[in-house]
N, C-alpha and C. Protein backbone atom coordinates (compact mmCIF):
# COMPACT_ATOMS: atom_id res chain seq x y z
N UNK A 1 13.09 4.31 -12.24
CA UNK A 1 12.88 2.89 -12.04
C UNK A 1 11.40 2.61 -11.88
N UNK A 2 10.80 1.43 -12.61
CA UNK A 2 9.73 1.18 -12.27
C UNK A 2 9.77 -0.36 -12.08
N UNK A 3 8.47 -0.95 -11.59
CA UNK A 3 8.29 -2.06 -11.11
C UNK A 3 7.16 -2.55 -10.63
N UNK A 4 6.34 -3.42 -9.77
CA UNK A 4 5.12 -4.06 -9.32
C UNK A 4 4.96 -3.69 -7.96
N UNK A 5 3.46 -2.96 -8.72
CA UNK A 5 2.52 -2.49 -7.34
C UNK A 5 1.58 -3.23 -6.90
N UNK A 6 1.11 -3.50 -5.85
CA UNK A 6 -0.01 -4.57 -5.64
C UNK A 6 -0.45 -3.13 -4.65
N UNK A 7 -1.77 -2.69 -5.38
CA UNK A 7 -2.45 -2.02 -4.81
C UNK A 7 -3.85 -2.44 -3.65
N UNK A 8 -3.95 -2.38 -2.33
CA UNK A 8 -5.50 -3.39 -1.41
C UNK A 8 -5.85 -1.91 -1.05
N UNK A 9 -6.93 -1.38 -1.71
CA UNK A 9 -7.91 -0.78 -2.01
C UNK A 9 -9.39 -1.00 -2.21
N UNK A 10 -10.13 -0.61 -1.62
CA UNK A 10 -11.44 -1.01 -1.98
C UNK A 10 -12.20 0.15 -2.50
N UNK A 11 -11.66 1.35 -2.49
CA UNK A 11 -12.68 2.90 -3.10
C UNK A 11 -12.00 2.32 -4.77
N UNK A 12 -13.16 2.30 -5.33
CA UNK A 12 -13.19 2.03 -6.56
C UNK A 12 -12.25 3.62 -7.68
N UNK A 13 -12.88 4.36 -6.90
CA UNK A 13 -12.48 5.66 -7.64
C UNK A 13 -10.67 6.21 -6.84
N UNK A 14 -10.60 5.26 -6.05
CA UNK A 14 -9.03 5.50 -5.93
C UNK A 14 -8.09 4.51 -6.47
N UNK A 15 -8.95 3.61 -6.64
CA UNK A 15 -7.58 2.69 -7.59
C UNK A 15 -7.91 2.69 -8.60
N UNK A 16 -8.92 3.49 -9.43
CA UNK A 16 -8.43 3.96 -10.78
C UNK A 16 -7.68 4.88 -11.13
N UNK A 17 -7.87 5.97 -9.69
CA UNK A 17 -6.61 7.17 -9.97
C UNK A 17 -5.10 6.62 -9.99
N UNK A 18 -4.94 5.59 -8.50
CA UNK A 18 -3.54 5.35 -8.85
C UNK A 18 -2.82 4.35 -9.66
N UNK A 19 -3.99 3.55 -10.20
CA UNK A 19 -3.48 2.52 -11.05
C UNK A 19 -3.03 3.38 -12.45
N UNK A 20 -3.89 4.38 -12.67
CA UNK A 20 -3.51 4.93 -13.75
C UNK A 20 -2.22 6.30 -14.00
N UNK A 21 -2.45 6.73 -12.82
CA UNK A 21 -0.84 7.29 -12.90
C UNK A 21 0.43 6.57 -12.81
N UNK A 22 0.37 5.30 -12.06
CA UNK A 22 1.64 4.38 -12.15
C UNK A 22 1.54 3.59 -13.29
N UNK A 23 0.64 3.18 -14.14
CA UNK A 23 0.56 2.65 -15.20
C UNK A 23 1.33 3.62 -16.35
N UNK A 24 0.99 4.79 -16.07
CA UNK A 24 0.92 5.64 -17.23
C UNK A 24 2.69 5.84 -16.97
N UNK A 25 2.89 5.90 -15.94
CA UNK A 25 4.22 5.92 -15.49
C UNK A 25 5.14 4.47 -15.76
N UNK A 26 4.83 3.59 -16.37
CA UNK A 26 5.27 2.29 -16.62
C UNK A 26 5.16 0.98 -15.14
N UNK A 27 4.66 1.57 -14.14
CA UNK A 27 4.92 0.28 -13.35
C UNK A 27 3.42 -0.42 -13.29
N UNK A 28 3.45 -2.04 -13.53
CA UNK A 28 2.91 -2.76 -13.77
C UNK A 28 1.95 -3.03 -11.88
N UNK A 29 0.26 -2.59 -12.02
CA UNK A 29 -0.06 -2.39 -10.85
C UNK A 29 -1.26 -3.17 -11.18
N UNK A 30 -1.36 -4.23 -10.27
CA UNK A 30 -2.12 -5.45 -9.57
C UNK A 30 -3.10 -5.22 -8.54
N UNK A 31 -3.93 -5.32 -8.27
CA UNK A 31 -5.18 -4.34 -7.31
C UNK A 31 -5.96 -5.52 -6.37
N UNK A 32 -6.69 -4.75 -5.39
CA UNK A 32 -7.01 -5.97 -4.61
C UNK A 32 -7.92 -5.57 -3.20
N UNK A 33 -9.34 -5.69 -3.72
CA UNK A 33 -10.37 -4.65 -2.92
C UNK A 33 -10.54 -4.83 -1.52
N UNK A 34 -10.28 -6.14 -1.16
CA UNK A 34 -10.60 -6.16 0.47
C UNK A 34 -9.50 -7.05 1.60
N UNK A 35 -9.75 -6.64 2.85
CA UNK A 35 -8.75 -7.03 3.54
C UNK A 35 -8.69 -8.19 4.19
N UNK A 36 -9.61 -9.50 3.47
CA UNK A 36 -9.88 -10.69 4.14
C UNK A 36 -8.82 -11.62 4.10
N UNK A 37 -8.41 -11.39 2.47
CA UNK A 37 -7.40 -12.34 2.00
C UNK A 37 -5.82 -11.46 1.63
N UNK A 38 -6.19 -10.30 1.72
CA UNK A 38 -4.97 -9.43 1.58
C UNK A 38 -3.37 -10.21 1.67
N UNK A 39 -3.58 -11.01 2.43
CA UNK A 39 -1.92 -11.25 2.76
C UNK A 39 -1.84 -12.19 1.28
N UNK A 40 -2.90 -13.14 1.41
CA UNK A 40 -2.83 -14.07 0.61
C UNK A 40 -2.50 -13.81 -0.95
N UNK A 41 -2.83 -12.67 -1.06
CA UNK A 41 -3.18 -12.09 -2.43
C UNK A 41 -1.28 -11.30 -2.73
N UNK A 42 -1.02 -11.15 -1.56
CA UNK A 42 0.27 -10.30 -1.49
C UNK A 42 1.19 -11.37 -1.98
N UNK A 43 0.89 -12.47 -1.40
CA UNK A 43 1.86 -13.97 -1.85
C UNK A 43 1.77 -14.27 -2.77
N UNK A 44 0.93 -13.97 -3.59
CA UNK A 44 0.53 -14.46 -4.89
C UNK A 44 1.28 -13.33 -6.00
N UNK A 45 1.14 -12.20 -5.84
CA UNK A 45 0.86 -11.42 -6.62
C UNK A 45 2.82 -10.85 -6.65
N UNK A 46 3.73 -11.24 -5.33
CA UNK A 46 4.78 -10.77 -5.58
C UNK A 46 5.47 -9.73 -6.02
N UNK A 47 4.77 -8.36 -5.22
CA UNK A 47 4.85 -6.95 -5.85
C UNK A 47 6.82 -6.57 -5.41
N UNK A 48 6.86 -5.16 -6.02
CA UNK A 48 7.85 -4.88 -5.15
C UNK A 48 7.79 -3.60 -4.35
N UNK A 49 6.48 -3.51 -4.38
CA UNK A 49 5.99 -2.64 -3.08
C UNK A 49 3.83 -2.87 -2.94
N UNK A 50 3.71 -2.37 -1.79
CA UNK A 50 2.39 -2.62 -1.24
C UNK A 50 1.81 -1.00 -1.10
N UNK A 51 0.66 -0.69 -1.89
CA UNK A 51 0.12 0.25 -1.41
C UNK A 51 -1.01 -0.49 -0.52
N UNK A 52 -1.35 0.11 0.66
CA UNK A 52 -2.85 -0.72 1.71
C UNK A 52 -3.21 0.68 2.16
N UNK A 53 -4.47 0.75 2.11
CA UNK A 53 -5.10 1.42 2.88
C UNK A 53 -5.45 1.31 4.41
N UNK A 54 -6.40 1.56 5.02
CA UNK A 54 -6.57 0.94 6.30
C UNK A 54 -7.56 0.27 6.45
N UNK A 55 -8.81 1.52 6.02
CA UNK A 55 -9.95 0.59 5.93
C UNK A 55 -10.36 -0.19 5.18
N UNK A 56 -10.02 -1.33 5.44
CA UNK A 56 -10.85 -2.42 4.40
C UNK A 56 -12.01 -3.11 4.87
N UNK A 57 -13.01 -3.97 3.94
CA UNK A 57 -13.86 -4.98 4.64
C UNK A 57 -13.24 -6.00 4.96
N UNK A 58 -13.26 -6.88 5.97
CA UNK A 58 -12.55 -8.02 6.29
C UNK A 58 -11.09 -8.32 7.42
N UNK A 59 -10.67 -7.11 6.75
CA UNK A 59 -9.42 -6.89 7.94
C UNK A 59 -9.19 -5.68 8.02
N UNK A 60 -8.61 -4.91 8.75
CA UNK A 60 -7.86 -3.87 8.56
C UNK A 60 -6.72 -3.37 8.14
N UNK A 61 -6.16 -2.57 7.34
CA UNK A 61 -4.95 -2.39 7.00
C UNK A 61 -3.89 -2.59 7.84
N UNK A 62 -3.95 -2.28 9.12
CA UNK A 62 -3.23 -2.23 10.20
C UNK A 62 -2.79 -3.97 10.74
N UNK A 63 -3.56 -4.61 10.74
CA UNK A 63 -3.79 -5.86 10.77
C UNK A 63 -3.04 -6.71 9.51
N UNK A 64 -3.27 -6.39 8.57
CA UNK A 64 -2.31 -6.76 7.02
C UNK A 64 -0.72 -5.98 7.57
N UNK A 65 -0.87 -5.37 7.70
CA UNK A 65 0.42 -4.78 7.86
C UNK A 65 1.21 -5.67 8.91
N UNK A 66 0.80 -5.59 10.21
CA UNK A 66 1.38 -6.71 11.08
C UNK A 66 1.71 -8.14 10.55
N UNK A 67 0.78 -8.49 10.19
CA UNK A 67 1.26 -10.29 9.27
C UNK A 67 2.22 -10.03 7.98
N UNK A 68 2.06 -8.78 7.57
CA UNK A 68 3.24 -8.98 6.77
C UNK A 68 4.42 -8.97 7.00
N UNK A 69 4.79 -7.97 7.58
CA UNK A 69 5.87 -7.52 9.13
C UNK A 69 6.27 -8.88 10.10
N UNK A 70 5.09 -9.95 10.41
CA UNK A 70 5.70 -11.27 10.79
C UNK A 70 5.91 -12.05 10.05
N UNK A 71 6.21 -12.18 8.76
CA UNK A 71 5.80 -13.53 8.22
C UNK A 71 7.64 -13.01 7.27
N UNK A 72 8.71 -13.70 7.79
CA UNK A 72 9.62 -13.32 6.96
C UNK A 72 10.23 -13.58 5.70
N UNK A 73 9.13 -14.00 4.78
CA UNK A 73 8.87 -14.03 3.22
C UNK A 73 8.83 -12.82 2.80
N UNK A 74 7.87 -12.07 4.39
CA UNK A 74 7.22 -10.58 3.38
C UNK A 74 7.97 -9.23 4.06
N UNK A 75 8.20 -9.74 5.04
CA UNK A 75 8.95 -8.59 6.14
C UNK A 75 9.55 -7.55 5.74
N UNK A 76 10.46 -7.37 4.59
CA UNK A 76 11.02 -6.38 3.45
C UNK A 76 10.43 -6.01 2.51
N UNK A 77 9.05 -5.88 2.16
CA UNK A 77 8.11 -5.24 1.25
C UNK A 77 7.90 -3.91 2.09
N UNK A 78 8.69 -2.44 1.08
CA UNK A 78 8.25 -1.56 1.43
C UNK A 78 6.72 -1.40 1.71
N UNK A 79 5.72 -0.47 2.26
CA UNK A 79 4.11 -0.44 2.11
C UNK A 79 4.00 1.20 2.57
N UNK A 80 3.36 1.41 1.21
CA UNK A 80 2.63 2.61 1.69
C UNK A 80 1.60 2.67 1.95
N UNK A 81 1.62 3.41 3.08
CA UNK A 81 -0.31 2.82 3.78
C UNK A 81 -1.05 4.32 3.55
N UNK A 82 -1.99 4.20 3.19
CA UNK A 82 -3.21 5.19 3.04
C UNK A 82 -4.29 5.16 4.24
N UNK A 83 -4.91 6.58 4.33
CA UNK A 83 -5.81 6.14 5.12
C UNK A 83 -6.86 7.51 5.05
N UNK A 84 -7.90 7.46 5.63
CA UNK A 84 -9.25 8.99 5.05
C UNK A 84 -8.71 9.72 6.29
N UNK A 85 -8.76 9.08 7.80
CA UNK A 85 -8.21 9.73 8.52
C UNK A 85 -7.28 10.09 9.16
N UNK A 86 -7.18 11.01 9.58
CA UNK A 86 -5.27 11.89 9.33
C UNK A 86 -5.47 11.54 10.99
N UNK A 87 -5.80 11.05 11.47
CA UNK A 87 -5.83 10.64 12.77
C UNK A 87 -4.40 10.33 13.24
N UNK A 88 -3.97 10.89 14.41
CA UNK A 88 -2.40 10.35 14.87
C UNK A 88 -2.03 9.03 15.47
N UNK A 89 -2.93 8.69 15.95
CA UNK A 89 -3.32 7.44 16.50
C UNK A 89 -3.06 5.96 15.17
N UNK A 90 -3.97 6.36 13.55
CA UNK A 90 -3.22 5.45 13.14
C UNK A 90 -2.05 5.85 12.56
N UNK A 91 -1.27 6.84 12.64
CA UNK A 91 -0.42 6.82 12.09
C UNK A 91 0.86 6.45 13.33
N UNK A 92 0.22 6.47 14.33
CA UNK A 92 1.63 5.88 15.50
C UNK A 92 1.63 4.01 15.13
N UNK A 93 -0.09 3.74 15.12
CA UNK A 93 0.34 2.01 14.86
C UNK A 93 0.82 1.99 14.06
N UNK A 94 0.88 2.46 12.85
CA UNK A 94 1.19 2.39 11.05
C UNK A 94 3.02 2.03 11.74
N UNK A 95 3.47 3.13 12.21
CA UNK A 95 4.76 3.59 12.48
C UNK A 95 4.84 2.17 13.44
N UNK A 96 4.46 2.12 14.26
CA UNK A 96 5.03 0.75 15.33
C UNK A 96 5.00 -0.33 14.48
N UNK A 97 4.05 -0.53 13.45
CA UNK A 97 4.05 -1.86 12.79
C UNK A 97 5.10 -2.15 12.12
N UNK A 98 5.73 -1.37 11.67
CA UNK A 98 6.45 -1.19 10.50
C UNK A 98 6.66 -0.29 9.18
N UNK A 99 5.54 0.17 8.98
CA UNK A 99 4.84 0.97 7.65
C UNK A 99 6.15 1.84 7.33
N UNK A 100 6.46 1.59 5.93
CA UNK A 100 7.21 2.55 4.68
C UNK A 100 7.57 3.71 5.43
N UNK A 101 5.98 4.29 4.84
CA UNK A 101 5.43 5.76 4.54
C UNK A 101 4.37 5.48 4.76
N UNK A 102 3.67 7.07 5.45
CA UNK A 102 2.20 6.58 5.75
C UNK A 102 1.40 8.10 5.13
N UNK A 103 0.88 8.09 4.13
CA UNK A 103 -0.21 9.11 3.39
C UNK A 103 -1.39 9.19 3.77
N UNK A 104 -2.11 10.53 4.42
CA UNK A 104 -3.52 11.07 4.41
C UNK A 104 -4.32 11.23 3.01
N UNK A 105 -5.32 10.76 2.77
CA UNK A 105 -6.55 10.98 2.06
C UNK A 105 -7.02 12.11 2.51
N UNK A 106 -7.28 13.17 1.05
CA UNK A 106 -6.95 13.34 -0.51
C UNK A 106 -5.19 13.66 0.02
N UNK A 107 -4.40 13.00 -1.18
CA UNK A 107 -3.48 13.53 -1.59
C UNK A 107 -3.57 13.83 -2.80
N UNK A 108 -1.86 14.20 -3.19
CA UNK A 108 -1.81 14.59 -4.80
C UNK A 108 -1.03 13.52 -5.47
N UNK A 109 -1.34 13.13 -6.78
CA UNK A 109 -1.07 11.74 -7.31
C UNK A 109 0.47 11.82 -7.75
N UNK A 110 1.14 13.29 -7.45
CA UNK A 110 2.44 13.57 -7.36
C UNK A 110 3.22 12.78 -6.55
N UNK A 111 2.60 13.51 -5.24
CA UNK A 111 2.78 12.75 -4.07
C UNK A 111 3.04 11.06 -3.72
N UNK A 112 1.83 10.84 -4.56
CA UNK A 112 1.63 9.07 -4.06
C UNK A 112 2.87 8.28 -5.58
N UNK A 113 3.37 9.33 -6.58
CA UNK A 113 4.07 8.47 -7.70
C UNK A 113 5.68 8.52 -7.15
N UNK A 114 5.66 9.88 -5.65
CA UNK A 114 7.12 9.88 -5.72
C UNK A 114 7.34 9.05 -4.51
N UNK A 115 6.32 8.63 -3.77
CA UNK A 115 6.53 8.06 -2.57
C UNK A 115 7.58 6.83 -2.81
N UNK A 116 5.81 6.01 -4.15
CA UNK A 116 6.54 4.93 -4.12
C UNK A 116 7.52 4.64 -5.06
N UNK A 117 8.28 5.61 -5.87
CA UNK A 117 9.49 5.87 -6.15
C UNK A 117 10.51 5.88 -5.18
N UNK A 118 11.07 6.55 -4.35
CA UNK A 118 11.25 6.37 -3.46
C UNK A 118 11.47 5.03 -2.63
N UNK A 119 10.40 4.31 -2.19
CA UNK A 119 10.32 2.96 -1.21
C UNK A 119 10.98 2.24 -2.30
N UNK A 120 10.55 2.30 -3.40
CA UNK A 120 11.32 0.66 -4.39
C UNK A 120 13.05 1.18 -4.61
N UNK A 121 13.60 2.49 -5.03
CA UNK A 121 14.75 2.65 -5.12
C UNK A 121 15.04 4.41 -4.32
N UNK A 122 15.46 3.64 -2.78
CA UNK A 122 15.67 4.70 -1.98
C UNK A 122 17.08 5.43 -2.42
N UNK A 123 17.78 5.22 -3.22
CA UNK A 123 19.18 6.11 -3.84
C UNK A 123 18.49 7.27 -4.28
């Protein structure tokens, strides 16, 4: 199964990696560098899953994640959240907020194609 990724990324050299393995993989992926307008962009763009990182300029991933989690338009968008540090700390907020699945930076683009396989059709 494939379907719409709305990738909020700002490392230039990571959303060419994953735009292009899910592309290459057929799902149609929408990108979106910083975390000011993130939610806004999420409303617009109508994915059927969210990759976010954490660090963004403007907001934090963690912060996007919560408003999406309140706002019950968006509340059922799986999200896989990324992040550089494997820190436990964000991965307990990730987990309290709501978050999917939560992936350490570097992974393998295996990894990040079966995740969100997975979140869109958990059978």
């Amino acid at each position: 199964m494939t379907g719409h990724v709305l990738l909020i990324e700002d490392e230039r050299n990571i959303v060419e990696a994953i735009s292009f393995i899910l592309s290459r993989e057929g799902w149609r992926v929408d990108t979106h560098l910083n975390g000011a307008d993130a939610t806004d962009a999420i409303r617009r763009s109508k994915p059927d899953v969210i990759v976010l990182d954490v660090m963004l300029p403007g907001k934090s991933g963690h912060e996007i994640l919560r408003e999406i989690k309140a706002d019950p338009d968006l509340s059922d968008l799986p999200v896989l959240m990324l992040t550089a540090r494997g820190q436990s700390r964000d991965r307990e907020m990730a987990l309290e907020a709501g978050v999917s699945r939560f992936m350490t930076k570097p992974f393998a683009n295996a990894d990040v194609l079966e995740a969100i396989r997975n979140l869109v059709d958990p059978a």
